[in-house]
C-alpha atoms as a PDB file:
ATOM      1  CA  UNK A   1     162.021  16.175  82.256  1.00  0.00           C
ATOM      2  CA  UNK A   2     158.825  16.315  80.191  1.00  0.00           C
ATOM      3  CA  UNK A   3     159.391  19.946  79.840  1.00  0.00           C
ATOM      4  CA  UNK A   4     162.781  19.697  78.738  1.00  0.00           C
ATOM      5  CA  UNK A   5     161.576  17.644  75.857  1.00  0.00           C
ATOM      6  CA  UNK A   6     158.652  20.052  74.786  1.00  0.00           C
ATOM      7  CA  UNK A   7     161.040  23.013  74.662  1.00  0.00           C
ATOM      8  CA  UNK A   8     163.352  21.064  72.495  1.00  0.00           C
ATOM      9  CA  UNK A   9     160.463  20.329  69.523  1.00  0.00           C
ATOM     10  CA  UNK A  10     160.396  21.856  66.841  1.00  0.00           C
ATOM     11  CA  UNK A  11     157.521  22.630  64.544  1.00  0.00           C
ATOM     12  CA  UNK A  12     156.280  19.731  62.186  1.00  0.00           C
ATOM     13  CA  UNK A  13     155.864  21.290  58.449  1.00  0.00           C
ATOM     14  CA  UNK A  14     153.620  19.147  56.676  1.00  0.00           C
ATOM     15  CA  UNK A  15     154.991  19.477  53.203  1.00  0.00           C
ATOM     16  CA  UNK A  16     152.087  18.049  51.499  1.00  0.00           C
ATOM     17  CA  UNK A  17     149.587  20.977  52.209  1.00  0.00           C
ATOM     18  CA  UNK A  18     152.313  23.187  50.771  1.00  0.00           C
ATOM     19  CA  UNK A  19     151.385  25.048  47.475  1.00  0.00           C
ATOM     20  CA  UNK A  20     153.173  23.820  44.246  1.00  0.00           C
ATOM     21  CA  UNK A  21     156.354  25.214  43.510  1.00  0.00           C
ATOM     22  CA  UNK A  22     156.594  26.740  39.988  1.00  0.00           C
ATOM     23  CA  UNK A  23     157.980  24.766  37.156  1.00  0.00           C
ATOM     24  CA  UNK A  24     159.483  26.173  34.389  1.00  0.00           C
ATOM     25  CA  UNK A  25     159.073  24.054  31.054  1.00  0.00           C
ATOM     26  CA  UNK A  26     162.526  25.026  29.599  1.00  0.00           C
ATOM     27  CA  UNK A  27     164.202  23.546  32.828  1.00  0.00           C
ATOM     28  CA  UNK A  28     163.003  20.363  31.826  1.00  0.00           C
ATOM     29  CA  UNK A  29     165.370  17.332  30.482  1.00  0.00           C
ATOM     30  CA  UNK A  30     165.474  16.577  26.757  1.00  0.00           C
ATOM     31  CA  UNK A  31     166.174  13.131  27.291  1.00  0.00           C
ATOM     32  CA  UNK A  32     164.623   9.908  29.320  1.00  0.00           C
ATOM     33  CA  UNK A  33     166.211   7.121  30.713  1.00  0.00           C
ATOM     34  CA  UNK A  34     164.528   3.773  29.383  1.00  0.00           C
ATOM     35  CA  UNK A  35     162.752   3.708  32.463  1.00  0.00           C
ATOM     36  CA  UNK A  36     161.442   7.226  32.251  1.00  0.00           C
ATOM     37  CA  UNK A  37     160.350   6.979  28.554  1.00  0.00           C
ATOM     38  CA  UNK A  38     158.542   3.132  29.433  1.00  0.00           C
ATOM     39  CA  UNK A  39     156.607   4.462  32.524  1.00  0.00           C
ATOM     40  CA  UNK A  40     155.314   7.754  30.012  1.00  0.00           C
ATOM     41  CA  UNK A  41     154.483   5.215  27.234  1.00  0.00           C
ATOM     42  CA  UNK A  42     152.366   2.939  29.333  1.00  0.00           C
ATOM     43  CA  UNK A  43     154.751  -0.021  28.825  1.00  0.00           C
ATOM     44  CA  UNK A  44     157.095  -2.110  31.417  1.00  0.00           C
ATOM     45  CA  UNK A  45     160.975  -1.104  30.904  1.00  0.00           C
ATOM     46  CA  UNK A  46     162.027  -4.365  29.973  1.00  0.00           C
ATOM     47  CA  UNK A  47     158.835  -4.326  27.285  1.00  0.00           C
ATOM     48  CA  UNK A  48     160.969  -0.797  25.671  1.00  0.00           C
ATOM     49  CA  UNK A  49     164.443  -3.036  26.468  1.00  0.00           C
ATOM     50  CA  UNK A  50     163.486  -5.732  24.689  1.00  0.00           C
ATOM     51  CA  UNK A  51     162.159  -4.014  21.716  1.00  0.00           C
ATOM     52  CA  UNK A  52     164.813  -1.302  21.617  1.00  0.00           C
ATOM     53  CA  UNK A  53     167.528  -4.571  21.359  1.00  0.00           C
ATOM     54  CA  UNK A  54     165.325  -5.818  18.446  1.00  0.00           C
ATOM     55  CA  UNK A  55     165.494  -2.690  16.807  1.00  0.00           C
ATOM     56  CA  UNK A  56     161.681  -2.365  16.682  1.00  0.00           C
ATOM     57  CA  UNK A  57     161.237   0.256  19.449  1.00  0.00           C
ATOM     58  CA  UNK A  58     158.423   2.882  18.921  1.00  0.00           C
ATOM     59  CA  UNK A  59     160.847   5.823  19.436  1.00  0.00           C
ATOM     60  CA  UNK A  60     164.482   5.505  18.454  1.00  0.00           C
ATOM     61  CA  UNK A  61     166.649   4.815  21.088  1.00  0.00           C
ATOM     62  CA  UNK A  62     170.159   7.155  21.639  1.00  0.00           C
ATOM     63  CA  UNK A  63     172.732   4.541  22.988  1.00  0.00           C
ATOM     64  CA  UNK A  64     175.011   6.133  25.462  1.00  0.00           C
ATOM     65  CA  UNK A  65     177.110   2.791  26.287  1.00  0.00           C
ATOM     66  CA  UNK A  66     176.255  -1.303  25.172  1.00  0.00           C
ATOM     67  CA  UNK A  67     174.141  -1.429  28.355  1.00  0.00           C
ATOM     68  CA  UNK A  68     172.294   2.406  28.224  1.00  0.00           C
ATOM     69  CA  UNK A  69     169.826   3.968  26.342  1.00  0.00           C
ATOM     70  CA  UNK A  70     168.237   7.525  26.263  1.00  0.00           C
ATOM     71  CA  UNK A  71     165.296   8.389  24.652  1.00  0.00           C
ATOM     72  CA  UNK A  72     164.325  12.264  23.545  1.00  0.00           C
ATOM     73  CA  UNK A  73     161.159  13.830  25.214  1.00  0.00           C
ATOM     74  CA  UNK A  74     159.653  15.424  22.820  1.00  0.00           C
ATOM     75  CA  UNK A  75     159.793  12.007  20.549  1.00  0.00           C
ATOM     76  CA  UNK A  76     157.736  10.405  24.032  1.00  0.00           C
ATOM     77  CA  UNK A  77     155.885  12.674  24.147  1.00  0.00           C
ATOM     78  CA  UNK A  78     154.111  13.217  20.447  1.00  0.00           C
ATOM     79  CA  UNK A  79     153.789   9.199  20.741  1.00  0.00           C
ATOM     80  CA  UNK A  80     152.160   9.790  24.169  1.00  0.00           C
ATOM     81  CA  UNK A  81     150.075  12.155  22.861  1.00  0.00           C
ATOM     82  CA  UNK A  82     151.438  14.484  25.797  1.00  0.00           C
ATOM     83  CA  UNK A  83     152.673  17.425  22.659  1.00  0.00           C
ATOM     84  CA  UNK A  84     151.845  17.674  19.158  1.00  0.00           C
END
Protein backbone atom coordinates (compact mmCIF):
# COMPACT_ATOMS: atom_id res chain seq x y z
CA UNK A 1 0.00 0.00 0.00
CA UNK A 2 2.91 2.26 0.95
CA UNK A 3 4.06 2.00 -2.55
CA UNK A 4 0.93 2.87 -4.04
CA UNK A 5 1.07 6.11 -2.19
CA UNK A 6 4.77 7.02 -3.18
CA UNK A 7 3.99 6.51 -6.87
CA UNK A 8 1.05 8.76 -6.56
CA UNK A 9 3.29 12.03 -5.13
CA UNK A 10 4.05 14.44 -6.90
CA UNK A 11 6.97 16.80 -6.69
CA UNK A 12 6.76 19.67 -3.99
CA UNK A 13 7.84 23.14 -5.82
CA UNK A 14 8.87 25.39 -3.24
CA UNK A 15 7.81 28.65 -4.74
CA UNK A 16 9.75 30.77 -2.48
CA UNK A 17 13.30 29.82 -3.80
CA UNK A 18 11.88 30.68 -7.21
CA UNK A 19 13.56 33.72 -8.99
CA UNK A 20 11.41 36.95 -9.27
CA UNK A 21 9.21 37.22 -12.04
CA UNK A 22 9.70 40.43 -14.10
CA UNK A 23 7.57 43.42 -13.47
CA UNK A 24 6.87 45.82 -15.85
CA UNK A 25 6.28 49.46 -14.38
CA UNK A 26 3.65 50.48 -17.03
CA UNK A 27 1.48 47.40 -15.93
CA UNK A 28 1.10 48.96 -12.77
CA UNK A 29 -2.38 50.57 -11.40
CA UNK A 30 -2.81 54.35 -11.42
CA UNK A 31 -5.00 54.30 -8.62
CA UNK A 32 -5.08 52.91 -4.75
CA UNK A 33 -7.77 51.85 -2.77
CA UNK A 34 -7.79 53.80 0.69
CA UNK A 35 -6.24 50.91 2.07
CA UNK A 36 -3.47 50.68 -0.47
CA UNK A 37 -2.61 54.45 -0.40
CA UNK A 38 -2.74 54.31 3.94
CA UNK A 39 -0.42 51.21 4.17
CA UNK A 40 2.23 53.28 1.43
CA UNK A 41 1.82 56.47 3.55
CA UNK A 42 2.67 54.91 6.86
CA UNK A 43 -0.80 55.68 8.30
CA UNK A 44 -3.84 53.27 9.53
CA UNK A 45 -6.84 53.32 6.82
CA UNK A 46 -9.25 54.66 9.05
CA UNK A 47 -6.39 57.55 9.99
CA UNK A 48 -6.68 58.43 5.66
CA UNK A 49 -10.80 57.73 6.20
CA UNK A 50 -11.17 59.96 8.69
CA UNK A 51 -9.20 62.73 7.27
CA UNK A 52 -10.33 62.21 3.68
CA UNK A 53 -14.23 62.76 5.29
CA UNK A 54 -12.83 65.99 6.87
CA UNK A 55 -11.56 67.11 3.77
CA UNK A 56 -8.02 67.47 5.17
CA UNK A 57 -6.43 64.38 3.54
CA UNK A 58 -2.73 64.71 2.41
CA UNK A 59 -3.56 63.57 -1.17
CA UNK A 60 -6.94 64.31 -2.69
CA UNK A 61 -9.19 61.65 -2.60
CA UNK A 62 -11.25 60.48 -6.13
CA UNK A 63 -14.74 59.36 -4.75
CA UNK A 64 -16.05 56.50 -6.75
CA UNK A 65 -19.44 56.04 -4.61
CA UNK A 66 -20.53 57.83 -0.83
CA UNK A 67 -18.71 54.88 0.78
CA UNK A 68 -15.32 54.56 -1.79
CA UNK A 69 -12.41 56.36 -2.38
CA UNK A 70 -9.38 56.01 -4.80
CA UNK A 71 -6.37 57.69 -4.52
CA UNK A 72 -3.74 58.26 -7.67
CA UNK A 73 -0.21 56.62 -7.34
CA UNK A 74 1.86 58.85 -8.48
CA UNK A 75 0.19 61.60 -5.93
CA UNK A 76 1.29 58.57 -3.01
CA UNK A 77 3.97 58.25 -4.15
CA UNK A 78 5.80 61.95 -4.47
CA UNK A 79 4.26 62.30 -0.75
CA UNK A 80 5.98 58.96 0.05
CA UNK A 81 8.91 60.05 -1.32
CA UNK A 82 8.75 56.69 -3.47
CA UNK A 83 8.99 59.24 -7.14
CA UNK A 84 9.84 62.71 -7.59
Amino acid sequence: MLEYFETQTEEIVDEADAPPVPHDDHLECFFYSEAEAADRLGIHRTTLRALALQGKSPVEPIPLTDHRRVYRRIDIHRLAGIEP
